[in-house]
Protein backbone atom coordinates (compact mmCIF):
# COMPACT_ATOMS: atom_id res chain seq x y z
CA UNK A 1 65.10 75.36 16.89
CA UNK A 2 62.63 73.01 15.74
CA UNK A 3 63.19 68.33 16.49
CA UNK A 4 67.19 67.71 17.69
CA UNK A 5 68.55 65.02 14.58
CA UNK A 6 68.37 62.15 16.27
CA UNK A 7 68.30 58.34 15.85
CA UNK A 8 66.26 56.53 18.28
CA UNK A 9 66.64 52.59 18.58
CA UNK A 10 64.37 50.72 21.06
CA UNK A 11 64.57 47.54 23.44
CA UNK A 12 62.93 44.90 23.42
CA UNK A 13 62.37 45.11 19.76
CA UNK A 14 60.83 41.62 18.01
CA UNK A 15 60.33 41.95 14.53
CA UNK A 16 59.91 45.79 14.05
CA UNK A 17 57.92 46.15 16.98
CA UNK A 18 58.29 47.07 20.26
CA UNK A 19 57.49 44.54 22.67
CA UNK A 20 55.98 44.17 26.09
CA UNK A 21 56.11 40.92 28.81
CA UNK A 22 52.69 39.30 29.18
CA UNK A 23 52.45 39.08 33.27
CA UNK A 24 50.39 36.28 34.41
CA UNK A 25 47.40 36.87 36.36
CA UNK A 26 47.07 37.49 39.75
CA UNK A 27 44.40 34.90 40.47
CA UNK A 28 42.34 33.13 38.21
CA UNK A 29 39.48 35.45 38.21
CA UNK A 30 41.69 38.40 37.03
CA UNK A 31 43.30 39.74 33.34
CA UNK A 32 46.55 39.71 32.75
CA UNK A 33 48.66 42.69 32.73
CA UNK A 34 51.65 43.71 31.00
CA UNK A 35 54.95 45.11 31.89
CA UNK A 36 56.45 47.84 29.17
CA UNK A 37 60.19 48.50 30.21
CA UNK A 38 62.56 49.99 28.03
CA UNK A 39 66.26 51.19 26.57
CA UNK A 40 67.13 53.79 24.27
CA UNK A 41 70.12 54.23 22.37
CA UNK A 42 70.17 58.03 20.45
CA UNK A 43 72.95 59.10 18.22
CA UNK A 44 72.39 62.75 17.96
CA UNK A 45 74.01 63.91 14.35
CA UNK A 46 73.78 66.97 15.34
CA UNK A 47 77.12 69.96 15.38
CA UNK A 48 76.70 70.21 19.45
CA UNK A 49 76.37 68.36 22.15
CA UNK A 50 72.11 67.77 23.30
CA UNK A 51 70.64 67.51 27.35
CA UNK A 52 68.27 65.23 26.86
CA UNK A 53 65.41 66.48 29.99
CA UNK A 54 62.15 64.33 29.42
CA UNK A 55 61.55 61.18 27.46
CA UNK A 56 57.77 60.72 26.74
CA UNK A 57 55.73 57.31 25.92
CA UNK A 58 52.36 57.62 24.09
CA UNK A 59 49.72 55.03 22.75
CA UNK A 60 47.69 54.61 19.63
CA UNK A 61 44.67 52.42 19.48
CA UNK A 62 42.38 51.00 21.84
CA UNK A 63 42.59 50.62 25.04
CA UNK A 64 43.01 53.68 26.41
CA UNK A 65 46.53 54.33 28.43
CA UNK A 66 47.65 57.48 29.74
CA UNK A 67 50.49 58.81 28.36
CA UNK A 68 53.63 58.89 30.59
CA UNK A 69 56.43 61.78 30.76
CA UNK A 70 59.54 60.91 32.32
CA UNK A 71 62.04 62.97 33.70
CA UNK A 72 65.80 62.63 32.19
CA UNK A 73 69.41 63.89 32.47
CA UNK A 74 71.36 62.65 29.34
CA UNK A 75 73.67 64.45 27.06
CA UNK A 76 74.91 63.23 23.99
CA UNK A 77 77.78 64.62 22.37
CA UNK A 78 78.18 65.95 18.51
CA UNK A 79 78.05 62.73 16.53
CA UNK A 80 77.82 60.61 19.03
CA UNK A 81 75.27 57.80 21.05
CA UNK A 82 74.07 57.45 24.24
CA UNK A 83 71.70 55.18 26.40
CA UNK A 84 68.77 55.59 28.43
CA UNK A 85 66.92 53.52 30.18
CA UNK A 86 64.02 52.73 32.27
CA UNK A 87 64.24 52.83 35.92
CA UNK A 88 61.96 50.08 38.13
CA UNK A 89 59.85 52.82 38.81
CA UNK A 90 59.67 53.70 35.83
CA UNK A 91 58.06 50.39 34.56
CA UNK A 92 54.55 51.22 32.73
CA UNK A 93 52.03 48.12 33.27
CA UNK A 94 49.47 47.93 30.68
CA UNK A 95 46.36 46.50 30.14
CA UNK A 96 46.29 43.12 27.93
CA UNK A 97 45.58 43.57 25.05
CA UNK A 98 47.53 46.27 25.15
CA UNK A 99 47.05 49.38 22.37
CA UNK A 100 48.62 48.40 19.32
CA UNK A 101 51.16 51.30 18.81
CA UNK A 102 54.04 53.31 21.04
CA UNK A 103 55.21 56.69 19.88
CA UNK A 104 58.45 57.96 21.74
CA UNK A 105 59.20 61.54 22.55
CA UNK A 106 62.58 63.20 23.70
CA UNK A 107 62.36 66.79 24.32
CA UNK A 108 65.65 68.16 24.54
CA UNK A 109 66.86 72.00 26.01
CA UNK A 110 66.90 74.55 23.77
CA UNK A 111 64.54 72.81 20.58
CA UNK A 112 60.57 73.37 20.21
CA UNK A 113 60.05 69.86 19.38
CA UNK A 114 60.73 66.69 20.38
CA UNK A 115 62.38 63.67 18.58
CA UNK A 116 59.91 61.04 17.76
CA UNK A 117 59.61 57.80 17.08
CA UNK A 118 56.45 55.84 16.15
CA UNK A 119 56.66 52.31 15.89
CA UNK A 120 53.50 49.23 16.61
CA UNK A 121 53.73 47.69 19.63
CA UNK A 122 52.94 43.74 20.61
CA UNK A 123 53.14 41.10 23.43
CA UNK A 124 56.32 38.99 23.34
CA UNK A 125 55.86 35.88 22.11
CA UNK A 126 58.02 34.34 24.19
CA UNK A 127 61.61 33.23 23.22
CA UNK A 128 62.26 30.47 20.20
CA UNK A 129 62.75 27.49 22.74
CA UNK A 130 59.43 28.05 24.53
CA UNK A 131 58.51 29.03 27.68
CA UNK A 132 60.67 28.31 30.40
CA UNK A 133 60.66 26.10 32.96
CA UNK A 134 60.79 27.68 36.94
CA UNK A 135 64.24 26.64 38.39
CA UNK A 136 62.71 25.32 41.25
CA UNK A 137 60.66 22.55 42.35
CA UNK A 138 57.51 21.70 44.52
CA UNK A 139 59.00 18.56 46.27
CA UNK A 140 62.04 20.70 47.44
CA UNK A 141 59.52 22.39 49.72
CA UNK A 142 59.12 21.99 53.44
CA UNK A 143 55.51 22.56 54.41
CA UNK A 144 54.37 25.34 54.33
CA UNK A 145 56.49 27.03 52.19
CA UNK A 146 56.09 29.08 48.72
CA UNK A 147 58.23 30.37 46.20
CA UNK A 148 58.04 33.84 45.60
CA UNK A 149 59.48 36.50 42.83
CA UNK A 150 57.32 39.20 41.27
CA UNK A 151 57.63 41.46 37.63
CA UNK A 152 58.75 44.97 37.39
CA UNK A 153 60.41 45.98 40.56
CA UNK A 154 63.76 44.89 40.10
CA UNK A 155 66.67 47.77 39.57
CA UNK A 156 67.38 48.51 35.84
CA UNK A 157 71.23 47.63 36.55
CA UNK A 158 73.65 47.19 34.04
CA UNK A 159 72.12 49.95 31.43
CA UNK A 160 68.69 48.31 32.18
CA UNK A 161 69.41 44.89 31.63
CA UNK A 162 67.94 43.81 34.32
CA UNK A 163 64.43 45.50 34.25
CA UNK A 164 62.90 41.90 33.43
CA UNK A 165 64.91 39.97 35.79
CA UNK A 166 63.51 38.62 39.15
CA UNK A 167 65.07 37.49 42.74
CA UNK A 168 63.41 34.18 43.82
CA UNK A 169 62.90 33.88 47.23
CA UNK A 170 61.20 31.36 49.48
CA UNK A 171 58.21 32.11 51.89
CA UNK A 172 56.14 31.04 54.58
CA UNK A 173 53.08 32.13 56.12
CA UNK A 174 53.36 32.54 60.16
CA UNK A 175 49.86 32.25 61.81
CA UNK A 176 50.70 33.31 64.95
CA UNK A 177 51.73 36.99 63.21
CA UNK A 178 49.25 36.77 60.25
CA UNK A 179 52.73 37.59 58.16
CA UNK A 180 54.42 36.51 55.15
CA UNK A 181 58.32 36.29 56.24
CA UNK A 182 61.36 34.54 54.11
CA UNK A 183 62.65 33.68 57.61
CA UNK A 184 61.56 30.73 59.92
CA UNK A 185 59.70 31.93 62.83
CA UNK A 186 61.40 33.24 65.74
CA UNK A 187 65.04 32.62 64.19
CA UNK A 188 67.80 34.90 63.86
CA UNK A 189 68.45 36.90 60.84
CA UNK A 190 71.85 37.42 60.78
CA UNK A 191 72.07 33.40 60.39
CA UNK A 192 71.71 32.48 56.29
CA UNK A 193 70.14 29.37 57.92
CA UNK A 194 67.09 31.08 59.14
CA UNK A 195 65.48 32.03 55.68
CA UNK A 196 63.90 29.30 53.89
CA UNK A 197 65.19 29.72 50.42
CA UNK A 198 68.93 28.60 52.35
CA UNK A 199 69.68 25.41 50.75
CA UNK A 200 67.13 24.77 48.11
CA UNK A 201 68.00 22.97 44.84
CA UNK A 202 68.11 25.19 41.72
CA UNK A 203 67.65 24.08 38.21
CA UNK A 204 68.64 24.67 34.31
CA UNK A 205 65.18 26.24 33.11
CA UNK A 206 66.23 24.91 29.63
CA UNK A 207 68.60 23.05 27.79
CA UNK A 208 71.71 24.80 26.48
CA UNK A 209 75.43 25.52 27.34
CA UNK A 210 77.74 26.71 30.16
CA UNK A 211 79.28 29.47 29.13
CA UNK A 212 81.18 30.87 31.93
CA UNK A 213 80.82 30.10 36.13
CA UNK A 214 82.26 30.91 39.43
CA UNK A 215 82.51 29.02 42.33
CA UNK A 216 84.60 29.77 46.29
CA UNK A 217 82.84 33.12 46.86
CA UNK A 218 81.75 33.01 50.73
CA UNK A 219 78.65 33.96 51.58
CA UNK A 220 77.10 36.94 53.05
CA UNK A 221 76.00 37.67 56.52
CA UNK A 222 71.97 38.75 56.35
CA UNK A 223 69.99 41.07 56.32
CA UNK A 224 71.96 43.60 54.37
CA UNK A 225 74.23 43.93 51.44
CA UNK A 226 78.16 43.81 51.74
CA UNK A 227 80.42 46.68 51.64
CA UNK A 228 81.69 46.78 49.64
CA UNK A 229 80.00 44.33 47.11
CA UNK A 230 82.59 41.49 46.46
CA UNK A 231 83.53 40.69 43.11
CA UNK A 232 82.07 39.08 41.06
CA UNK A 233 78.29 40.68 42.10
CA UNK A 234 76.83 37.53 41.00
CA UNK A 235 78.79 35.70 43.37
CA UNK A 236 78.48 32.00 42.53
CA UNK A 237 77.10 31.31 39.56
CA UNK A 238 76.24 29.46 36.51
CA UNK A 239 75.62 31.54 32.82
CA UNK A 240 74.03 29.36 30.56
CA UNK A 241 73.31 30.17 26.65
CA UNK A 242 69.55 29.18 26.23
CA UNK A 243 68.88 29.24 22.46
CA UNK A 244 69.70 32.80 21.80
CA UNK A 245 69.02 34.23 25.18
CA UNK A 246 71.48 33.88 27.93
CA UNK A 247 70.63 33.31 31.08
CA UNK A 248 72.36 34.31 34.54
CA UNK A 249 71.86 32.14 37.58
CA UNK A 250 73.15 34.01 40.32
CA UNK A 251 73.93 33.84 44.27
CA UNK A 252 74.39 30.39 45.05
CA UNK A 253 76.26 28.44 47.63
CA UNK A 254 79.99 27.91 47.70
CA UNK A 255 81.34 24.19 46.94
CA UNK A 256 77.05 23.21 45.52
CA UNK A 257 77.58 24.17 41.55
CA UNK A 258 77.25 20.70 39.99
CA UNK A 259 80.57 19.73 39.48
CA UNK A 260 79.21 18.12 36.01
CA UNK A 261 78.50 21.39 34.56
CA UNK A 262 82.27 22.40 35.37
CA UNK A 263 83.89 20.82 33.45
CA UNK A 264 83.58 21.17 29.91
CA UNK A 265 85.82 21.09 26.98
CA UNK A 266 86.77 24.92 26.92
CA UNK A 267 89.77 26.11 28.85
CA UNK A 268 88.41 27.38 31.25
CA UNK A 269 86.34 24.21 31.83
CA UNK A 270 83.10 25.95 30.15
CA UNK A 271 80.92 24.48 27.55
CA UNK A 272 79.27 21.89 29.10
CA UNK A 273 75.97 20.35 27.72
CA UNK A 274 73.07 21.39 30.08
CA UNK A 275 69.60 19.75 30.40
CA UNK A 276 66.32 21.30 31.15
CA UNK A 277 65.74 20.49 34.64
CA UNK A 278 69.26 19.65 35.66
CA UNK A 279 70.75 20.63 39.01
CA UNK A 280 72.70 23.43 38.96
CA UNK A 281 73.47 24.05 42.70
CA UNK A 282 71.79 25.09 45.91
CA UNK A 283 70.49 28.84 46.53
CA UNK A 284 72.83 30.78 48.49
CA UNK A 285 73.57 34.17 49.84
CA UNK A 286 76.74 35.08 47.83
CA UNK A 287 77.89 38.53 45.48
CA UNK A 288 75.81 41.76 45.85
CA UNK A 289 73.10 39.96 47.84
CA UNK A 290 71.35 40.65 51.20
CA UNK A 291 69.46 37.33 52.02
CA UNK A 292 69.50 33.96 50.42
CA UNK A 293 67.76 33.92 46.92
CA UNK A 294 68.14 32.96 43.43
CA UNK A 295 68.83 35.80 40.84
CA UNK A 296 67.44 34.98 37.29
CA UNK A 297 67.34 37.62 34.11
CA UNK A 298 67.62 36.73 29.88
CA UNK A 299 69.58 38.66 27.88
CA UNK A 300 69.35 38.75 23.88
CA UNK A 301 73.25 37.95 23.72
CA UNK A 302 75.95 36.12 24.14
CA UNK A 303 78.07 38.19 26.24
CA UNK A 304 77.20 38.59 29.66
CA UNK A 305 76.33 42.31 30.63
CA UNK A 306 76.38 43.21 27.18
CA UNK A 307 72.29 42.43 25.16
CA UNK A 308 69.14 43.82 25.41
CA UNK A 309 66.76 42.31 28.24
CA UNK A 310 63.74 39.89 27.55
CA UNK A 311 61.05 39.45 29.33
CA UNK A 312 61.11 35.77 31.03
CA UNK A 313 57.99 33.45 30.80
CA UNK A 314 57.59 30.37 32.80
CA UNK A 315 55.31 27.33 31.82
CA UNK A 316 53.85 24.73 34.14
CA UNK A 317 53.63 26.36 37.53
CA UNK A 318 50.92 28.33 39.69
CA UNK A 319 50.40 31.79 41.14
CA UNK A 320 48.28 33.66 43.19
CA UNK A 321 48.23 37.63 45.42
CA UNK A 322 49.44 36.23 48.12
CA UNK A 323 47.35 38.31 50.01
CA UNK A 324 44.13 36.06 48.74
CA UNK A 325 45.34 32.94 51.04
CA UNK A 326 44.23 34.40 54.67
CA UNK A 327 45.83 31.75 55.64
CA UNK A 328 47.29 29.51 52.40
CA UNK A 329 46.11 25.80 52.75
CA UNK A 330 49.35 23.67 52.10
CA UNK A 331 50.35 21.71 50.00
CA UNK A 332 47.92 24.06 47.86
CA UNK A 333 44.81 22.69 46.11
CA UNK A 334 42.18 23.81 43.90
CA UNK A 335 39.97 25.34 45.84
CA UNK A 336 41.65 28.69 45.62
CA UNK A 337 42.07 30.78 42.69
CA UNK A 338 45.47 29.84 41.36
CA UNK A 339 46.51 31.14 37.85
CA UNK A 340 48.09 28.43 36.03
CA UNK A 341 50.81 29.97 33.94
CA UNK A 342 51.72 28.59 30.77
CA UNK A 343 53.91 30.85 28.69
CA UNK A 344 53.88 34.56 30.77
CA UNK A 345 55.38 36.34 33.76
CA UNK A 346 55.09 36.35 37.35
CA UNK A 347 52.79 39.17 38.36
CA UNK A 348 53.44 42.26 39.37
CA UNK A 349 51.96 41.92 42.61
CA UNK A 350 53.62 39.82 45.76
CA UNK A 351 52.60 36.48 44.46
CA UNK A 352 52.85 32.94 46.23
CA UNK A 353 54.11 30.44 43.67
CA UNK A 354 53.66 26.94 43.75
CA UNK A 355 56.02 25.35 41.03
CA UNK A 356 54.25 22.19 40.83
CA UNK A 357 50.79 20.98 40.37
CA UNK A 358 47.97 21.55 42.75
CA UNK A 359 46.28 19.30 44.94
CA UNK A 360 42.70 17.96 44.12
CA UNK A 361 40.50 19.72 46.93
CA UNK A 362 38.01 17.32 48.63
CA UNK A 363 35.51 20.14 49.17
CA UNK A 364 33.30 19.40 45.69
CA UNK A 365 33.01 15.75 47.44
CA UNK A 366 31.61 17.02 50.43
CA UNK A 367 29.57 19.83 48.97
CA UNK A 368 28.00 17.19 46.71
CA UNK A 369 27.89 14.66 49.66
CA UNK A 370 26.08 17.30 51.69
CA UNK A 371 23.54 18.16 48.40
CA UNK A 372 22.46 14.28 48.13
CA UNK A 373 22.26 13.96 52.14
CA UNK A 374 19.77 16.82 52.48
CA UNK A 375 18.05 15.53 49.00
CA UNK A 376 17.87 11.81 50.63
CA UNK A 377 15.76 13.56 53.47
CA UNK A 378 13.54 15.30 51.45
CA UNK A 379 12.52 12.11 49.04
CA UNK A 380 12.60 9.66 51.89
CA UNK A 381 10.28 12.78 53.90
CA UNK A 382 8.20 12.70 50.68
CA UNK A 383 7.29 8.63 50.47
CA UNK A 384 6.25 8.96 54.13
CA UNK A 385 4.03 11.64 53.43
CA UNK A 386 2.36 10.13 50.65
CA UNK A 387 -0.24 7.59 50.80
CA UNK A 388 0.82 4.21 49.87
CA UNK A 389 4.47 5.38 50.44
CA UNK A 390 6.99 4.34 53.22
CA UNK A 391 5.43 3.26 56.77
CA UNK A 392 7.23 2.76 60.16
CA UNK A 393 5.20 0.10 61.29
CA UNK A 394 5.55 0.07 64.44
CA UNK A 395 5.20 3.94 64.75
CA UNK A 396 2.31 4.16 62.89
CA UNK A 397 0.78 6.24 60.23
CA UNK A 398 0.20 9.51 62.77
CA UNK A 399 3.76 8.89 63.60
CA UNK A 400 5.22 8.27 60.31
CA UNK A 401 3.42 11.50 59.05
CA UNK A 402 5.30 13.50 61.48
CA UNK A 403 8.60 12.19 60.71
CA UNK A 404 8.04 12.45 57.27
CA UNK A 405 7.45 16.27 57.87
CA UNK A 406 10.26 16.98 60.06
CA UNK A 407 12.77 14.95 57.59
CA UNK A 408 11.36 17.57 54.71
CA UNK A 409 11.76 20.54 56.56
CA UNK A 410 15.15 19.29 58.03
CA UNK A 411 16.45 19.00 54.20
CA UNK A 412 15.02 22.00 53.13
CA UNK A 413 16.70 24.07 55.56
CA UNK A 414 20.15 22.17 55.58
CA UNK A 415 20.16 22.88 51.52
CA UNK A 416 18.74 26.85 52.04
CA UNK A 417 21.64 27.11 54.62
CA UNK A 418 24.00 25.18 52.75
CA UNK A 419 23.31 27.80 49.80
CA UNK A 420 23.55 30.97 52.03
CA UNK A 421 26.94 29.87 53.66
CA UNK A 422 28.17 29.01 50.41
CA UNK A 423 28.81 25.67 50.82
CA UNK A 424 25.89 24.21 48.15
């Protein structure tokens, strides 16, 4: 038999084309990437049931990307539809700019082709309220701590809606161990008080509307997930309807949901107004969770569970590889290669994120201190060289000569060395 009669319908779609998240870069001397992740829904109208055993992705256009077979066990019934989705590691990260166009292939037992589907492909443009603010601030943090959350690894759950979501953690770098931990050092893990990201503040990335929350579910004991998972998985939690997108805020603290946001004029106390930047509660360690962290996704729905995933930009924070601060100054400053991120994705590397603005470094100061120190020496060298020119009086011109030499040579080699160490 020749192509199985099939309809294929692709997430993330934006306006006829299939879309990929823009994922910041991982330092300011690197491109950005992007993360591809997606759901199929085929309705085979067909007179017999299909087994679905490889769905294959393809590009078209510069740059050059491999194409990408991946294995599959779906069957779909006469007449009827199916999903399939990405797994994490499934996730294909592309180049930025990306190629312009996606073709789709299911090969299916028993046919000689595949089903196909061409369609363009583009970069999300974010959704219509803008870029999103991190639920998290700078000031919240103790010293020496870092937010921390990275693109494309979390589990497809829920039919894939959550291939774009990310757990938020918080991080610190121990310098005795030359490790990153989300624990204190020398603390005990089975205490939710040991990990840094216990307790912090967590806030509405955008304005928009309760529409459903849960508060009283107890918290887990760390490091590992409950059995089995209480109910609901998202354990406390706030959704909140963000323009068209809604938004999941998941795993926080009994008895800290702002008690504001709880009561609104629904009856069951939802609807509340919500404002960018409001407190929503404290990160906890409640649901199907193994450590204390914030759970974020967007969904293209109003229905939790139900919509297509988005990707999820932030604006006005700053990430770098974590593995670039050997060790991270704190608070952070300019002097390393931070990616400010205005509109894209965390990375897709283990990333330190500072959501706040850097500090202004006081090396360029000193380097250009340094410059017009060795410079002084050199000119002042120069006059007392030169006829005519500075004289120590009572040292004398034989004197004076010599000095002047030695304050040339002394600048000379504190700018060559200042150069070679890389501090000039």
């Amino acid at each position: 038999m020749s192509a199985p009669d099939f309809t294929i319908i692709l997430e993330p779609m934006e306006q006829g084309a299939v879309v990929y998240g823009v994922l910041a870069p991982k330092t300011a001397n690197d491109p950005p990437a992007g993360q591809l992740s997606l759901i199929l829904s085929i309705t085979n109208h067909g007179d017999a049931p299909v087994h679905v055993g490889q769905v294959g992705v393809s590009f078209s256009g510069p740059p050059n990307v491999a194409a990408v077979a991946i294995a599959a066990d779906l069957t779909i019934d006469a007449g009827s539809a199916e999903e399939w989705n990405f797994m994490a590691a499934d996730n294909i990260i592309l180049p930025v700019p990306a190629p312009s166009g996606i073709k789709i292939s299911v090969v299916c037992d028993g046919f000689s082709e595949p089903a196909t589907m061409t369609l363009p492909l583009a970069a999300y443009a974010g959704p219509a309220i803008g870029a999103y603010a991190f639920p998290a601030n700078a000031d919240d943090l103790a010293p020496g701590e870092f937010w921390l959350g990275r693109s494309a690894i979390h589990d497809a759950a829920g039919e894939g809606t959550q291939l774009f979501a990310y757990d938020l953690g918080v991080q610190s770098y121990d310098a005795s161990t030359k490790q990153w931990s989300t624990t204190k050092p020398g603390s005990d893990v089975t205490k939710n008080e040991s990990y840094h990201a216990w307790g912090k503040p967590v806030y509405a990335m955008a304005d928009g509307v309760v529409y459903r929350f849960r508060d009283g579910v107890a918290a887990n004991v760390p490091p590992n997930f409950p059995v089995p998972p209480p109910k609901p998985i998202e354990g406390n939690h706030f959704y909140i309807q963000h323009g068209d997108e809604l938004a999941v805020y998941a795993h926080l603290q009994a008895g800290t949901l702002n008690p504001a946001l709880m009561s609104g004029p629904n009856f069951d106390n939802s609807g509340a107004p919500v404002q960018a930047r409001q407190l929503l509660g404290l990160a906890g360690n409640s649901g199907k969770s193994s450590e204390p962290h914030l759970h974020v996704q967007v969904n293209r729905t109003v229905i939790p569970w139900e919509g297509p995933p988005r990707p999820l930009p932030f604006g006005g924070i700053y990430v770098i590889d974590r593995s670039v601060l050997d060790p991270p100054i704190w608070p952070p400053t300019d002097d390393a290669p931070w990616t400010h991120v205005a509109g894209a994705d965390l990375p897709a590397v283990v990333p330190a994120i500072w959501p706040g603005a850097l500090h202004v470094s006081v090396r360029p100061f000193w380097k250009w201190f340094a410059i017009l120190c060795w410079a002084w020496l050199i000119i002042i060298g120069g006059l007392m060289i030169t006829p005519g020119g500075v004289q120590c009086i009572a040292c004398g011109p034989f004197v004076t000569t010599l000095v002047g030499i030695a304050s040339i040579v002394l600048g000379i080699l504190g700018f060559v060395s200042g150069v070679l160490a890389g501090r000039v």
